[in-house]
Each structure stands twice: as structure tokens, then as C-alpha cells.
PDB file of N, CA and C in Angstrom:
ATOM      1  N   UNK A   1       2.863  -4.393 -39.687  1.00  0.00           N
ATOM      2  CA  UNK A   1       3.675  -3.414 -39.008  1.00  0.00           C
ATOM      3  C   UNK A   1       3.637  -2.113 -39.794  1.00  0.00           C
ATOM      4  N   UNK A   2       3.555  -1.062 -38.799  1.00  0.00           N
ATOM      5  CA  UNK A   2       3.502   0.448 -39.929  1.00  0.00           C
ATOM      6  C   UNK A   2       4.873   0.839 -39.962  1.00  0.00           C
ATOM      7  N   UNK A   3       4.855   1.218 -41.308  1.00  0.00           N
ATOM      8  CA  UNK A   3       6.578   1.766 -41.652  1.00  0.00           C
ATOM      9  C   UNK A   3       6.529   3.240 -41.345  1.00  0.00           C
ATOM     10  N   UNK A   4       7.742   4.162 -40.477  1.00  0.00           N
ATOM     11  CA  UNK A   4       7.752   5.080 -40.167  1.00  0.00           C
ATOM     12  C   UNK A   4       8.959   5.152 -40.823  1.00  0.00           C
ATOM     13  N   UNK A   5       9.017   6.983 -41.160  1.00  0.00           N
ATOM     14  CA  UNK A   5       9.967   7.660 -41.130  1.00  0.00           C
ATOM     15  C   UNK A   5      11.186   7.480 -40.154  1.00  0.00           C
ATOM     16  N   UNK A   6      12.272   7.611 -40.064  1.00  0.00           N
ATOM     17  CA  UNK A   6      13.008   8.339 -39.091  1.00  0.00           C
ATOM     18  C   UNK A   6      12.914   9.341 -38.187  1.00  0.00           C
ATOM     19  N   UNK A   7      12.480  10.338 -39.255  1.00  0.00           N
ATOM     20  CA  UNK A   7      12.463  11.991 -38.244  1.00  0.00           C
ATOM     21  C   UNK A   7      11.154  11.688 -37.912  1.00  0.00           C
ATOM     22  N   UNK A   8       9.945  10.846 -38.023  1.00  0.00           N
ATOM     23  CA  UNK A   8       8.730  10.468 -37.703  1.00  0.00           C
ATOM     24  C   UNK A   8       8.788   9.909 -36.556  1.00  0.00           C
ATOM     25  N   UNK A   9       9.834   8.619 -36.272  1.00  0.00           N
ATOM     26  CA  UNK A   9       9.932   7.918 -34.884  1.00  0.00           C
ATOM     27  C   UNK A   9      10.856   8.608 -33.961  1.00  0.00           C
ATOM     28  N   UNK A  10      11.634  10.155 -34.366  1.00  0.00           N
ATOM     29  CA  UNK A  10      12.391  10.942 -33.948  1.00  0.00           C
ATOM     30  C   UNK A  10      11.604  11.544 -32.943  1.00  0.00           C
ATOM     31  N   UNK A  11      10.089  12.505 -33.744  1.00  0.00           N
ATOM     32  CA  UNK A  11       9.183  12.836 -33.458  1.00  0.00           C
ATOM     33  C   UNK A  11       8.629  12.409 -31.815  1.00  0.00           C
ATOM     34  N   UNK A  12       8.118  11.256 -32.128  1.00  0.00           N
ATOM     35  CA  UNK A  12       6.825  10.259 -31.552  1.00  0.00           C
ATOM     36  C   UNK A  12       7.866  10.330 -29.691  1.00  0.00           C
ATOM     37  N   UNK A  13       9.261   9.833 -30.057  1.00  0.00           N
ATOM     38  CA  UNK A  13      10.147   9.994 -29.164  1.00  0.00           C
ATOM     39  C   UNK A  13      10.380  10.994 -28.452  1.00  0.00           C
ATOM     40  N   UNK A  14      10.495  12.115 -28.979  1.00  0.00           N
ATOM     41  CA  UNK A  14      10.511  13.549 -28.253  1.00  0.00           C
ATOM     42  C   UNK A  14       9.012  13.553 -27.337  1.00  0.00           C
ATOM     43  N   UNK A  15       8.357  13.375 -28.548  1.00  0.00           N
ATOM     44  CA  UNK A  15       6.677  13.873 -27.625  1.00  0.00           C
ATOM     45  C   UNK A  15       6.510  12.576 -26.603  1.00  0.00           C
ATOM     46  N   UNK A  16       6.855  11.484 -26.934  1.00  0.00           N
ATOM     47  CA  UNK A  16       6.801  10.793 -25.091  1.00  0.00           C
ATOM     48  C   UNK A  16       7.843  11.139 -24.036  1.00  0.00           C
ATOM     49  N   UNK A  17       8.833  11.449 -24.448  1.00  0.00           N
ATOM     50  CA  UNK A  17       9.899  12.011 -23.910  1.00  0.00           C
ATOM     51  C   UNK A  17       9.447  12.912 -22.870  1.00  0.00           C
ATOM     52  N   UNK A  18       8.678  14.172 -23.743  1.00  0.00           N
ATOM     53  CA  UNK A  18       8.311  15.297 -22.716  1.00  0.00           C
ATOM     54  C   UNK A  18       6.873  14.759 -22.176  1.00  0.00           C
ATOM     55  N   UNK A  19       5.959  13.800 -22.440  1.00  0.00           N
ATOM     56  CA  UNK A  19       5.049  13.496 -21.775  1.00  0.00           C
ATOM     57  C   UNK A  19       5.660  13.005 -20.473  1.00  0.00           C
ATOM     58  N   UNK A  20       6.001  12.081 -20.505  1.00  0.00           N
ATOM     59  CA  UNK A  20       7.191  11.386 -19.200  1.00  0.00           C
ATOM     60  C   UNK A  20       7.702  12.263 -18.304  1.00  0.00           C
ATOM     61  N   UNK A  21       8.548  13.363 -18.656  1.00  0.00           N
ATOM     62  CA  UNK A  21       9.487  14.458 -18.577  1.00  0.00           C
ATOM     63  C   UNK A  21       8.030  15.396 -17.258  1.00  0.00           C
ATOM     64  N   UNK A  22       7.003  15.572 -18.188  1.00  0.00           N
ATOM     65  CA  UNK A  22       5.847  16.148 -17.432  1.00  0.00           C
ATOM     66  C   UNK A  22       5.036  15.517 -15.994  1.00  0.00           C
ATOM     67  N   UNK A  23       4.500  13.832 -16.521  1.00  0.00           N
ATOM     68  CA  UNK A  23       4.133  13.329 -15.063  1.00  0.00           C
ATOM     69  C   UNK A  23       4.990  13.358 -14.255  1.00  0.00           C
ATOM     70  N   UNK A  24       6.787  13.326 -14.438  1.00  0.00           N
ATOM     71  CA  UNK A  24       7.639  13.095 -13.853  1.00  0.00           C
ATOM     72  C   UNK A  24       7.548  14.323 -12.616  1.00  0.00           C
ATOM     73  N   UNK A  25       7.326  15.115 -13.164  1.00  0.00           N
ATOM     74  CA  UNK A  25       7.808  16.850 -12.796  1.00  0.00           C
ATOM     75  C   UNK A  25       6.458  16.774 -11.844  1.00  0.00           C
ATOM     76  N   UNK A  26       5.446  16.637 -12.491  1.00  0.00           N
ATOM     77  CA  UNK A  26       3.619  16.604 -11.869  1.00  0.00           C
ATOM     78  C   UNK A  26       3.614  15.421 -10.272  1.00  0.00           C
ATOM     79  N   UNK A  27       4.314  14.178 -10.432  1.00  0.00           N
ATOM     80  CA  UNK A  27       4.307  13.392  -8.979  1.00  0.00           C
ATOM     81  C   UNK A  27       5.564  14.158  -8.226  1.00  0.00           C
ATOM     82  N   UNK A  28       6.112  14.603  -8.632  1.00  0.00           N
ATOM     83  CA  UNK A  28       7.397  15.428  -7.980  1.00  0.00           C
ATOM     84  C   UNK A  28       7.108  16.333  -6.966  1.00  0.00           C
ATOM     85  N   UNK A  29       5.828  17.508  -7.677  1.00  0.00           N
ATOM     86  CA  UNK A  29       5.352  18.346  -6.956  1.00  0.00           C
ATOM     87  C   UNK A  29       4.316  18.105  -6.317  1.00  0.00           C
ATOM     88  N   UNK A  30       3.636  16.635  -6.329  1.00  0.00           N
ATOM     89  CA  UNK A  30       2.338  15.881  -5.891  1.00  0.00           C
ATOM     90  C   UNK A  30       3.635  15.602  -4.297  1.00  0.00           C
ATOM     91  N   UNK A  31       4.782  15.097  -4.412  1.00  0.00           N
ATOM     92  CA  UNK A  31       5.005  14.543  -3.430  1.00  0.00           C
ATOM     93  C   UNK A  31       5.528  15.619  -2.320  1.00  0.00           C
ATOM     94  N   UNK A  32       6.050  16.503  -3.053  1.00  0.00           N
ATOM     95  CA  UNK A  32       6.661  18.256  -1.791  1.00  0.00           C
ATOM     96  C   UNK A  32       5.354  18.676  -1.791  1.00  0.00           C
ATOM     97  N   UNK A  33       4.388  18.631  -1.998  1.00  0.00           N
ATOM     98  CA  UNK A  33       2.892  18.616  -1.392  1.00  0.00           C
ATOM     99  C   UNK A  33       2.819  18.077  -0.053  1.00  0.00           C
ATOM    100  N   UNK A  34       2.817  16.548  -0.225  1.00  0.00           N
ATOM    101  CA  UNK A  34       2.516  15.422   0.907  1.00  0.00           C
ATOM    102  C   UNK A  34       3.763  16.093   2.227  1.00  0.00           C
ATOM    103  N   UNK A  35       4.936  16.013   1.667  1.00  0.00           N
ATOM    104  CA  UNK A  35       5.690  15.996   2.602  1.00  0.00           C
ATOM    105  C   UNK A  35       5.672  17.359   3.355  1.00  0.00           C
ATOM    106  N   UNK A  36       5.009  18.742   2.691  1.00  0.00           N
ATOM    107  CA  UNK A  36       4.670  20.089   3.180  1.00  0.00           C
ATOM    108  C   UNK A  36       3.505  19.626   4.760  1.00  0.00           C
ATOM    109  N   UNK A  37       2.835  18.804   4.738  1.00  0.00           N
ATOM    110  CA  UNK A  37       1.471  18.490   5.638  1.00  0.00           C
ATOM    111  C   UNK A  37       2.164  18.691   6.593  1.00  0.00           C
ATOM    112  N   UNK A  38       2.203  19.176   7.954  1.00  0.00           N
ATOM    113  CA  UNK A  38       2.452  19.278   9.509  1.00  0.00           C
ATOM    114  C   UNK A  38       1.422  19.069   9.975  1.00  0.00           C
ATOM    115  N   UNK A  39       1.591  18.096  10.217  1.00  0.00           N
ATOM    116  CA  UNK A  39       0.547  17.179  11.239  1.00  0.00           C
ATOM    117  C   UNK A  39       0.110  17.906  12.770  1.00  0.00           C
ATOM    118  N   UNK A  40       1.731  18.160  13.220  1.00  0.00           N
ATOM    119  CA  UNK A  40       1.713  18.578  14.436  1.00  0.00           C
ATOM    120  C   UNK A  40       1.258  20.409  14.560  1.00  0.00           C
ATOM    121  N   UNK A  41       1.688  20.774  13.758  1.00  0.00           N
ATOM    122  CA  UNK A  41       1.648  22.394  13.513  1.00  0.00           C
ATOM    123  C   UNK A  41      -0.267  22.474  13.332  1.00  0.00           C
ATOM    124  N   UNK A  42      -0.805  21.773  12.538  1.00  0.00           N
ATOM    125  CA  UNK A  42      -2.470  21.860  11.986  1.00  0.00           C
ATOM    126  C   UNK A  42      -3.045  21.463  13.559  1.00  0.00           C
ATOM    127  N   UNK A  43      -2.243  19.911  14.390  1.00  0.00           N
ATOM    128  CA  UNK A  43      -2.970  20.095  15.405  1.00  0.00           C
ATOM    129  C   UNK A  43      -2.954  21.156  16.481  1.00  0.00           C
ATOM    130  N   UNK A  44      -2.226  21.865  16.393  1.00  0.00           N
ATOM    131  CA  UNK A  44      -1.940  22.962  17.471  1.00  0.00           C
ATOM    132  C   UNK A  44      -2.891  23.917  16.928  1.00  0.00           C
ATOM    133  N   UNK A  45      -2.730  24.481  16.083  1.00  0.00           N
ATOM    134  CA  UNK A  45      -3.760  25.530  15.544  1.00  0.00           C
ATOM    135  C   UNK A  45      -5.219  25.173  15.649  1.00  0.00           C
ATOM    136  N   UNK A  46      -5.793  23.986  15.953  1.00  0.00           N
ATOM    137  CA  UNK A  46      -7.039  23.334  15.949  1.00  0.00           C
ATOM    138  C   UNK A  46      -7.110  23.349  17.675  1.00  0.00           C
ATOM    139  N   UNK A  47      -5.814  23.876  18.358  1.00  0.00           N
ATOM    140  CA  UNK A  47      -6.086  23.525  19.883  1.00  0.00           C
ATOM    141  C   UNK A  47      -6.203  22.515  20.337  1.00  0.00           C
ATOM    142  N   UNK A  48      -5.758  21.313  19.339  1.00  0.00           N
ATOM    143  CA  UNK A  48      -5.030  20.145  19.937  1.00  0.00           C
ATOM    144  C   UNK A  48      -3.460  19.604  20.756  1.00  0.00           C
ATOM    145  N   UNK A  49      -3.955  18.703  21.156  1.00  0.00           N
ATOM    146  CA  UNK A  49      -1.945  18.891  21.624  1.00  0.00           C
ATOM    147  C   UNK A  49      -1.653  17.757  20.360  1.00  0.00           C
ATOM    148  N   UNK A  50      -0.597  17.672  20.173  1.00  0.00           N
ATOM    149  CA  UNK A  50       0.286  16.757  18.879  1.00  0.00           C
ATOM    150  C   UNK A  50       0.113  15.242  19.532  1.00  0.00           C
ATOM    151  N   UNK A  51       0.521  14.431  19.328  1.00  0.00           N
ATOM    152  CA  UNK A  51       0.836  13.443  19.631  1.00  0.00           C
ATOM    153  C   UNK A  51       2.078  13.421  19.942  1.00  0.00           C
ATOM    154  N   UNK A  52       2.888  12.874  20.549  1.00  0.00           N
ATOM    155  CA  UNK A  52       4.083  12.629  20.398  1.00  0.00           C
ATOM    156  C   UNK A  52       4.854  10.708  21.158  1.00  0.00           C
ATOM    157  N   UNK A  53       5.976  10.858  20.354  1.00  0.00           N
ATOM    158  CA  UNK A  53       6.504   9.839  20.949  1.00  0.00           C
ATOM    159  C   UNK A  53       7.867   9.728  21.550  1.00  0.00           C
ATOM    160  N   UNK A  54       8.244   8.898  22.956  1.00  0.00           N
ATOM    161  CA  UNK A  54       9.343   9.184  22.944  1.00  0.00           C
ATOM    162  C   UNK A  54      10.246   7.899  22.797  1.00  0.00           C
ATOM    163  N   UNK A  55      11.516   8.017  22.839  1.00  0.00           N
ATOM    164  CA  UNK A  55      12.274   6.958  22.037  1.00  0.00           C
ATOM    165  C   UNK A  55      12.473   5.734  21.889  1.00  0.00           C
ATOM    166  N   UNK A  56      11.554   5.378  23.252  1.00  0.00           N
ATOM    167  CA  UNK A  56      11.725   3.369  23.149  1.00  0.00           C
ATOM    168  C   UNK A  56       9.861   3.563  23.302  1.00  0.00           C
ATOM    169  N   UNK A  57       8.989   4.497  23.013  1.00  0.00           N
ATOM    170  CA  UNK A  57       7.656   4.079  23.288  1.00  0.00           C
ATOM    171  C   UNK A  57       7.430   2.985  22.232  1.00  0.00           C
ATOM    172  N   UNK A  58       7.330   2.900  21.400  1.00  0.00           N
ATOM    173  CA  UNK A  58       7.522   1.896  19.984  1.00  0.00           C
ATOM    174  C   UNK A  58       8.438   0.962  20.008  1.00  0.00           C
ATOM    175  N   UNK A  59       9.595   0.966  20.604  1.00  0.00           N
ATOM    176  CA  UNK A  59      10.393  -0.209  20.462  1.00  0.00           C
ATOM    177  C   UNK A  59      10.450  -1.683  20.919  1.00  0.00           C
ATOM    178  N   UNK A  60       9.510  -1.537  22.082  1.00  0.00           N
ATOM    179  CA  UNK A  60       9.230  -3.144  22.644  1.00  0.00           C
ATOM    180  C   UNK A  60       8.084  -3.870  22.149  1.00  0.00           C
ATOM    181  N   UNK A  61       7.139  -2.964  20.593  1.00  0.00           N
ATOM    182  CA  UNK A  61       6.121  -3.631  20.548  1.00  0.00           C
ATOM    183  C   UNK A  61       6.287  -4.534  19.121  1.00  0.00           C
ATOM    184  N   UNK A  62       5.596  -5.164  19.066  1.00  0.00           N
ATOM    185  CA  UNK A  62       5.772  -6.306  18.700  1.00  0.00           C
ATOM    186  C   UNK A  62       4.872  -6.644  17.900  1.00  0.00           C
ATOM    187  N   UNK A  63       4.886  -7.092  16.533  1.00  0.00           N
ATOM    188  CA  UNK A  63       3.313  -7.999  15.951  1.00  0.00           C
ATOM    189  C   UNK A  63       3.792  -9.625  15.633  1.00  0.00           C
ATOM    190  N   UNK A  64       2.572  -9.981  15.988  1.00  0.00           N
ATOM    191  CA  UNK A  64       2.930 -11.939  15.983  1.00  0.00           C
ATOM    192  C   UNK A  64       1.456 -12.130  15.519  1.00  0.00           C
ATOM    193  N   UNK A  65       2.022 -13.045  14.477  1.00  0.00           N
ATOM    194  CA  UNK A  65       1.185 -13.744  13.703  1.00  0.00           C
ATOM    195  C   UNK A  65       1.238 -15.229  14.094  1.00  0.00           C
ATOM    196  N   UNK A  66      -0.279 -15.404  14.362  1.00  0.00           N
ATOM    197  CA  UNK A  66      -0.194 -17.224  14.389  1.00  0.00           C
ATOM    198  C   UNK A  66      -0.271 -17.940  13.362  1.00  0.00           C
ATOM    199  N   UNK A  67      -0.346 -19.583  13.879  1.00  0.00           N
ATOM    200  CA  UNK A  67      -0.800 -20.243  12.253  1.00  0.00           C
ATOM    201  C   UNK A  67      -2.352 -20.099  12.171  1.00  0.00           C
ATOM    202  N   UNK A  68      -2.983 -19.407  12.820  1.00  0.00           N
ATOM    203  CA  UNK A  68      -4.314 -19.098  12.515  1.00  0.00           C
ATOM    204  C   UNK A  68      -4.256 -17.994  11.668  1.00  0.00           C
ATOM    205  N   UNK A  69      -3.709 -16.718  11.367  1.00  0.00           N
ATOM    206  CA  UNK A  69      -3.846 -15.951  11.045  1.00  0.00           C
ATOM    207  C   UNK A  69      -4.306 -14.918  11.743  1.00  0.00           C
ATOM    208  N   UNK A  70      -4.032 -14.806  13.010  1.00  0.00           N
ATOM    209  CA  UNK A  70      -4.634 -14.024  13.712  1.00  0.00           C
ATOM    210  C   UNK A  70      -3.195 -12.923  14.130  1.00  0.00           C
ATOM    211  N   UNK A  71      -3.588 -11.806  14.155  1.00  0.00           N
ATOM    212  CA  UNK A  71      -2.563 -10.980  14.025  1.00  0.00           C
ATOM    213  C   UNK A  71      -2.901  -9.958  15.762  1.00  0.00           C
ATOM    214  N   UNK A  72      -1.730  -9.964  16.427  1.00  0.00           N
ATOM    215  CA  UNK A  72      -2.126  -9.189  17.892  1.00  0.00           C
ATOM    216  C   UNK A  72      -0.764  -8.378  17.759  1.00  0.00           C
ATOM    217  N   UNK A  73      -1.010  -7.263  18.246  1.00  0.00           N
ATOM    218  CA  UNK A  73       0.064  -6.312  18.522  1.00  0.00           C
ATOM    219  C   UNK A  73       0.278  -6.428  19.975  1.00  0.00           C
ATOM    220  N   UNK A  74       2.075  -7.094  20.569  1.00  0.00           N
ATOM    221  CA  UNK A  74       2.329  -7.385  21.890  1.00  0.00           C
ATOM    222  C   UNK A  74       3.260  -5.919  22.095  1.00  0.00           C
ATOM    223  N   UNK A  75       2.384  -5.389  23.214  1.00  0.00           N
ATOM    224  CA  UNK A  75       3.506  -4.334  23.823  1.00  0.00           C
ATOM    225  C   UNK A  75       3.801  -4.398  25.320  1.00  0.00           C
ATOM    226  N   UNK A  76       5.095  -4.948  25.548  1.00  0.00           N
ATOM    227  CA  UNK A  76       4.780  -5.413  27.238  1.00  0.00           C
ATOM    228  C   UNK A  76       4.867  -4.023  27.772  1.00  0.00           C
ATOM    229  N   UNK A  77       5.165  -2.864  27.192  1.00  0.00           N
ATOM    230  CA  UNK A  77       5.179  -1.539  27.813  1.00  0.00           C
ATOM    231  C   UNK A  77       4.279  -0.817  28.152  1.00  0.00           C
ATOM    232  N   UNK A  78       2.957  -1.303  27.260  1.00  0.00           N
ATOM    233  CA  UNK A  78       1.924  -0.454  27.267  1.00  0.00           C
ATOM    234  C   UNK A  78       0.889  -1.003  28.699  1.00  0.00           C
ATOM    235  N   UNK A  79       0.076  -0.435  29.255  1.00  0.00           N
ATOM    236  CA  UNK A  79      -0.385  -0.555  30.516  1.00  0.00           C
ATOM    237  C   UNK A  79      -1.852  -1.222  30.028  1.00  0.00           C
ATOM    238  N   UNK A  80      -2.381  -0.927  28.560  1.00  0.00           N
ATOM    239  CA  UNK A  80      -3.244  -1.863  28.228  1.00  0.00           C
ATOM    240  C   UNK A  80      -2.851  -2.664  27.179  1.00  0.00           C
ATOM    241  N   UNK A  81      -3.458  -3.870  26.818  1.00  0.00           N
ATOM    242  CA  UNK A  81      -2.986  -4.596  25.827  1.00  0.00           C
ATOM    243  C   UNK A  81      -4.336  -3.986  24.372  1.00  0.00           C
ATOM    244  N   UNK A  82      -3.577  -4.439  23.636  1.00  0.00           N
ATOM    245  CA  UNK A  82      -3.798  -3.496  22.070  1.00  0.00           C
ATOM    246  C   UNK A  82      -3.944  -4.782  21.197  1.00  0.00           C
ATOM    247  N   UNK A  83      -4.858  -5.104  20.625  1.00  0.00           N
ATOM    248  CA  UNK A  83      -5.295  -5.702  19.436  1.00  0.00           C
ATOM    249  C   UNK A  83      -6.430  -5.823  18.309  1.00  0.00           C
TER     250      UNK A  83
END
């Protein structure tokens, strides 16, 4: 085992401290990045229309898993079936 100082492991503490202190701050502004993206705003400017949804389009669908492992998305709403 290496024997340290006090004001040595005082040290070592501060400087991970502000390393930490830094990625902390760095995914912080990585994530008001992500959440800046407008999806809908970029497709309009591209002369797309947005997607949109309205409030029960999503709510009747469904995923079911068998004992096969076979995975189907049930939407009795949708006019085609989706899997």
C-alpha cells in the first residue's frame, strides 16, 4: 500500500472532484443538446409534413409475446396489421 500525505490525498480529492464536477457539466450540456433537436420544426423546413399523433392513436396497441418468442405488435385500430 502507498503511504500518502494528508494534504496529498486532500489533493488527489479535489482533482477528481473537479474531474467529475467537469463530465458532470460536459453530459449536462450533451443532453440540452439532444433535447434542443425539433424533429417537427427540421421536418417542415425540409418541406415535410411532421408526423403527428392524436390521443388514443397509440393507446389500443398492444405488444404480445409468445412462448415462442415471437413478438407482434396488435393494433385493433390500425386498418393494417403491423409486425
Amino acid at each position: 500500500m502507498v503511504n500518502m500525505s494528508v494534504t496529498e490525498l486532500k489533493k488527489r480529492h479535489m482533482a477528481a472532484n473537479q474531474t467529475v464536477n467537469t463530465l458532470r457539466e460536459r453530459l449536462k450540456q450533451k443532453r440540452l443538446h439532444l433535447l434542443d433537436a425539433d424533429v417537427a420544426g427540421y421536418a417542415s423546413s425540409q418541406g415535410k409534413t411532421p408526423v403527428s399523433f392524436g390521443p388514443t392513436d397509440l393507446v389500443c396497441c398492444r405488444i404480445l409475446q409468445g412462448h415462442t418468442g415471437k413478438v407482434d405488435i396488435f393494433c385493433p385500430c390500425a386498418s393494417l396489421p403491423t409486425h
